[in-house]
Protein backbone atom coordinates (compact mmCIF):
# COMPACT_ATOMS: atom_id res chain seq x y z
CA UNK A 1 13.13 -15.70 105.33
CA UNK A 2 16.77 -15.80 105.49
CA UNK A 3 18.41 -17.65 108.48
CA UNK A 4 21.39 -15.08 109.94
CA UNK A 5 23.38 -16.40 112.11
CA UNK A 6 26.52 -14.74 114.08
CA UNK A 7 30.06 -16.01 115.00
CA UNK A 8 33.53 -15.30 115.83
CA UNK A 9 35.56 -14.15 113.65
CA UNK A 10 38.21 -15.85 112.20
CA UNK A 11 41.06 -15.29 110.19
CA UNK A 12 39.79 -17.36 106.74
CA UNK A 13 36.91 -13.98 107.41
CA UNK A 14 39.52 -11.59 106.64
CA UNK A 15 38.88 -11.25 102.35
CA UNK A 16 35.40 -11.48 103.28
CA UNK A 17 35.11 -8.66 106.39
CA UNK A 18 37.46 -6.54 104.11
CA UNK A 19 35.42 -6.26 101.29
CA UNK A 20 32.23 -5.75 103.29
CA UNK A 21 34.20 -2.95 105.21
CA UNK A 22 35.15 -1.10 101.62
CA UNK A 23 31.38 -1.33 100.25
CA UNK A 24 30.06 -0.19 103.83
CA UNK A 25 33.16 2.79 103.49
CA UNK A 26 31.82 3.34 99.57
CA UNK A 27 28.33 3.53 100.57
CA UNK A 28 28.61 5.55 103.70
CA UNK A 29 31.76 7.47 103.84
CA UNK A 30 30.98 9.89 100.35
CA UNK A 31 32.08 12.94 101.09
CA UNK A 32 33.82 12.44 104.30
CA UNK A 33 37.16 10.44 102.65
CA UNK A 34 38.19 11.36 98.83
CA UNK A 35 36.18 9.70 95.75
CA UNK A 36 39.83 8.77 94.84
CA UNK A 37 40.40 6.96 97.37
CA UNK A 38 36.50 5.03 97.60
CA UNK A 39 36.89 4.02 93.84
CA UNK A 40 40.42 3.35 94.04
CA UNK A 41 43.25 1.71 96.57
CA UNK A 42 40.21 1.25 99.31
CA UNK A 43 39.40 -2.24 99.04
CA UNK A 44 43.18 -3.32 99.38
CA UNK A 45 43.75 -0.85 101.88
CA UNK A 46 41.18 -2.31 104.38
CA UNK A 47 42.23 -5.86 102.88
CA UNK A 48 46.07 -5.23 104.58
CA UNK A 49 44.41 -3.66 107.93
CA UNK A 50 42.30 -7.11 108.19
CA UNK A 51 45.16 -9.62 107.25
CA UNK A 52 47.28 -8.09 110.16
CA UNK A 53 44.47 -7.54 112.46
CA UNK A 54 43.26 -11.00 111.68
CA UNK A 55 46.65 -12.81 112.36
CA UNK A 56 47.20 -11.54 115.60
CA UNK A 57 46.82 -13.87 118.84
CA UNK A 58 45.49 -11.54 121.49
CA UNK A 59 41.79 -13.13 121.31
CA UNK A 60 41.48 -13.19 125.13
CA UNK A 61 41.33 -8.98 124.37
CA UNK A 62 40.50 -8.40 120.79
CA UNK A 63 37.38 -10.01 118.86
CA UNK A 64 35.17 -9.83 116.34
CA UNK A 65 31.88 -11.16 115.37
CA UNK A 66 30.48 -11.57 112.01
CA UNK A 67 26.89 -11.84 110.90
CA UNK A 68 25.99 -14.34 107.85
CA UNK A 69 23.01 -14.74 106.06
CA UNK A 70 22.41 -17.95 104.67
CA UNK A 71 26.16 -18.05 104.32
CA UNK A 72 26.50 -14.53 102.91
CA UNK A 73 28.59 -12.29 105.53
CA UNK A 74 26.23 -9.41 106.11
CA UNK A 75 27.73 -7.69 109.12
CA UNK A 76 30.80 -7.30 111.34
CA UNK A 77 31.90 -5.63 114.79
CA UNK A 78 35.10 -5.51 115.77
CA UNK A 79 36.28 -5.01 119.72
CA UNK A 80 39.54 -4.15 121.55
CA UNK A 81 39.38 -4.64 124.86
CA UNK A 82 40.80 -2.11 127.91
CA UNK A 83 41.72 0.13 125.11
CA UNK A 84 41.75 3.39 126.52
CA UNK A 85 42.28 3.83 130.75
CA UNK A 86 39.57 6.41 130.92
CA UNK A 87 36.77 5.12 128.50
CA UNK A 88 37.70 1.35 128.39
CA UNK A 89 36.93 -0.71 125.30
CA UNK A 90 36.68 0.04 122.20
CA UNK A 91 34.17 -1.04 119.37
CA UNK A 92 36.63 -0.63 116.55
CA UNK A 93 34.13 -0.97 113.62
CA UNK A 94 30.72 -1.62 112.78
CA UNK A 95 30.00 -1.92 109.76
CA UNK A 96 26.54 -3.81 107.76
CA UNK A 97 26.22 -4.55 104.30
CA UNK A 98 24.15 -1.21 103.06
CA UNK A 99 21.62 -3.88 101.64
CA UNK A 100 20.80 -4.72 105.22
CA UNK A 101 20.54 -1.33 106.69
CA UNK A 102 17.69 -0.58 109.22
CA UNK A 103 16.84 -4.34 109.65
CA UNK A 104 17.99 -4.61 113.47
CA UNK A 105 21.64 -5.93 112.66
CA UNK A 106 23.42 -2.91 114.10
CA UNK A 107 21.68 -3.60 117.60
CA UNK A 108 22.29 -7.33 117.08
CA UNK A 109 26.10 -6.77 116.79
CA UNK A 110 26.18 -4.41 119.42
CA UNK A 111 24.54 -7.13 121.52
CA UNK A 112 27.00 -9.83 120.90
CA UNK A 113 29.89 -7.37 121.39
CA UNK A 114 28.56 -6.23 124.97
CA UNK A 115 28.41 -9.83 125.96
CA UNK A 116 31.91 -11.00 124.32
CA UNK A 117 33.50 -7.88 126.60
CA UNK A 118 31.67 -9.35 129.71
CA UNK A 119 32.15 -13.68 128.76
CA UNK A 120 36.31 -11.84 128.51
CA UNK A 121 35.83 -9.89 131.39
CA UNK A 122 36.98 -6.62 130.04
CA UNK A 123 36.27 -3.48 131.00
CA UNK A 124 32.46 -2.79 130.87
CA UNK A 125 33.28 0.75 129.90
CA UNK A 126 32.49 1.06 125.89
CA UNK A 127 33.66 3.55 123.45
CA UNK A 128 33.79 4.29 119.72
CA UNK A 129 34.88 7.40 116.87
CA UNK A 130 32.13 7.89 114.44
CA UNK A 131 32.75 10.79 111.45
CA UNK A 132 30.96 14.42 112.41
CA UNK A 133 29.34 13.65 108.85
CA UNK A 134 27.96 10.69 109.28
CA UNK A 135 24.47 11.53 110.85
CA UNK A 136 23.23 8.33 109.81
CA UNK A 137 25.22 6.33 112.47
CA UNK A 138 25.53 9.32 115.26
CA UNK A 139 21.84 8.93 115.35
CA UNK A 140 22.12 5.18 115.85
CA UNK A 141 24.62 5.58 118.64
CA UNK A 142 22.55 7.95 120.07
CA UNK A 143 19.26 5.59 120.09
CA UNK A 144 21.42 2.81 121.43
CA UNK A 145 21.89 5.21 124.49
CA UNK A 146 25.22 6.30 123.47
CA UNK A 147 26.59 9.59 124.58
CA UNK A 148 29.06 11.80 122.32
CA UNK A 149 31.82 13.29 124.95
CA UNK A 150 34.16 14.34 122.67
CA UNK A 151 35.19 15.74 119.39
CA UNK A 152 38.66 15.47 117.65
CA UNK A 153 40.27 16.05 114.46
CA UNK A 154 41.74 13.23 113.18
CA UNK A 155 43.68 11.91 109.92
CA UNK A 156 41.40 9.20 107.46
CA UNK A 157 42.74 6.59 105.68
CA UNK A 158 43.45 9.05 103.06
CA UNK A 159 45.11 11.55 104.48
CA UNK A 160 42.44 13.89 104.53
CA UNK A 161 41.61 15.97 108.49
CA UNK A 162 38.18 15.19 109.99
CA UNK A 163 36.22 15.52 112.81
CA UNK A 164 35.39 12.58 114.71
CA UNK A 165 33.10 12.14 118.17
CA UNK A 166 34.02 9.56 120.59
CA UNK A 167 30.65 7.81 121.22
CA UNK A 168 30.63 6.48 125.32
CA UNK A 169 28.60 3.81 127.07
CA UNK A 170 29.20 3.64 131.18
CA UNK A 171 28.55 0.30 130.86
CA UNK A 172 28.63 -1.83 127.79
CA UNK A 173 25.58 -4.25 129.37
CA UNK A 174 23.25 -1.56 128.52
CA UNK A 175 23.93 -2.63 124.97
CA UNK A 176 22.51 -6.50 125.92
CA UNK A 177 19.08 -6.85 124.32
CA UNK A 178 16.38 -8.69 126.34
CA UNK A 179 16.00 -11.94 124.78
């Protein structure tokens, strides 16, 4: 069985996390952005957001974790701490490599998130948006005790309007899995 293995996130990560983030948005996002945009300018588009993100030096707020597999990155979570005054911090992406789908990783991530917010002390109050569309991932929220407690329309990476739920936690150490 493969050995997986999680870690910070560093900036070398960035071609790496950016290509897993365009074949999660390929795989998942169908319908939601424009087929244009999945089989065209994606992959560089998410490659520029992770080169800036990635060179920034506000670690002691913002992390992310990645999850290898012998090696192989097969997941990522990305936080930014105290990000909003009135739901706290914000999980920023999740995203697993569609091969690995349904095999506990999502949980795992979510796990090591909840416990870089609290080794940072940042606020224990978690949020993310997930897509209206995507039932796939509002369920997961939703059987990782999330609650939705709002609904906006926002602009994609494309351009394109669509509805989004924030997803809340009270406290982000509900997310910390008995080990």
């Amino acid at each position: 069985m493969p050995e997986l293995s999680l870690r910070l996130m560093q900036p070398a990560d960035g071609p790496g996390v950016a290509a897993l983030h365009a074949a999660s948005w390929r795989s998942v996002y169908r319908g939601i952005l424009t087929d244009a945009f999945l089989d065209g300018p994606v992959h560089e588009d998410r490659a520029q957001v992770w080169e800036a993100r990635l060179q920034r030096t506000d670690a002691d707020t913002n992390f992310g974790i990645v999850a290898e597999s012998d090696g192989v990155l097969v997941g990522f979570v990305y936080v930014i701490g105290n990000a909003d005054p009135g739901y706290g911090t914000l999980i920023d992406n999740l995203h697993v490599d569609p091969s690995q789908r349904s095999s506990g990783l999502g949980p795992r991530l979510l796990d090591a998130a909840a416990r870089g917010i609290a080794m940072r002390a940042l606020d224990m109050r978690l949020h993310l948006w997930v897509f209206a569309a995507n039932v796939r991932a509002r369920a997961f929220y939703a059987r990782m005790r999330g609650t939705e407690v709002e609904m906006i329309e926002k602009l994609t990476a494309d351009g394109l309007l669509a509805t989004e739920f924030r997803v809340a936690w009270d406290d982000a150490g509900a997310l910390i899995l008995a080990r």
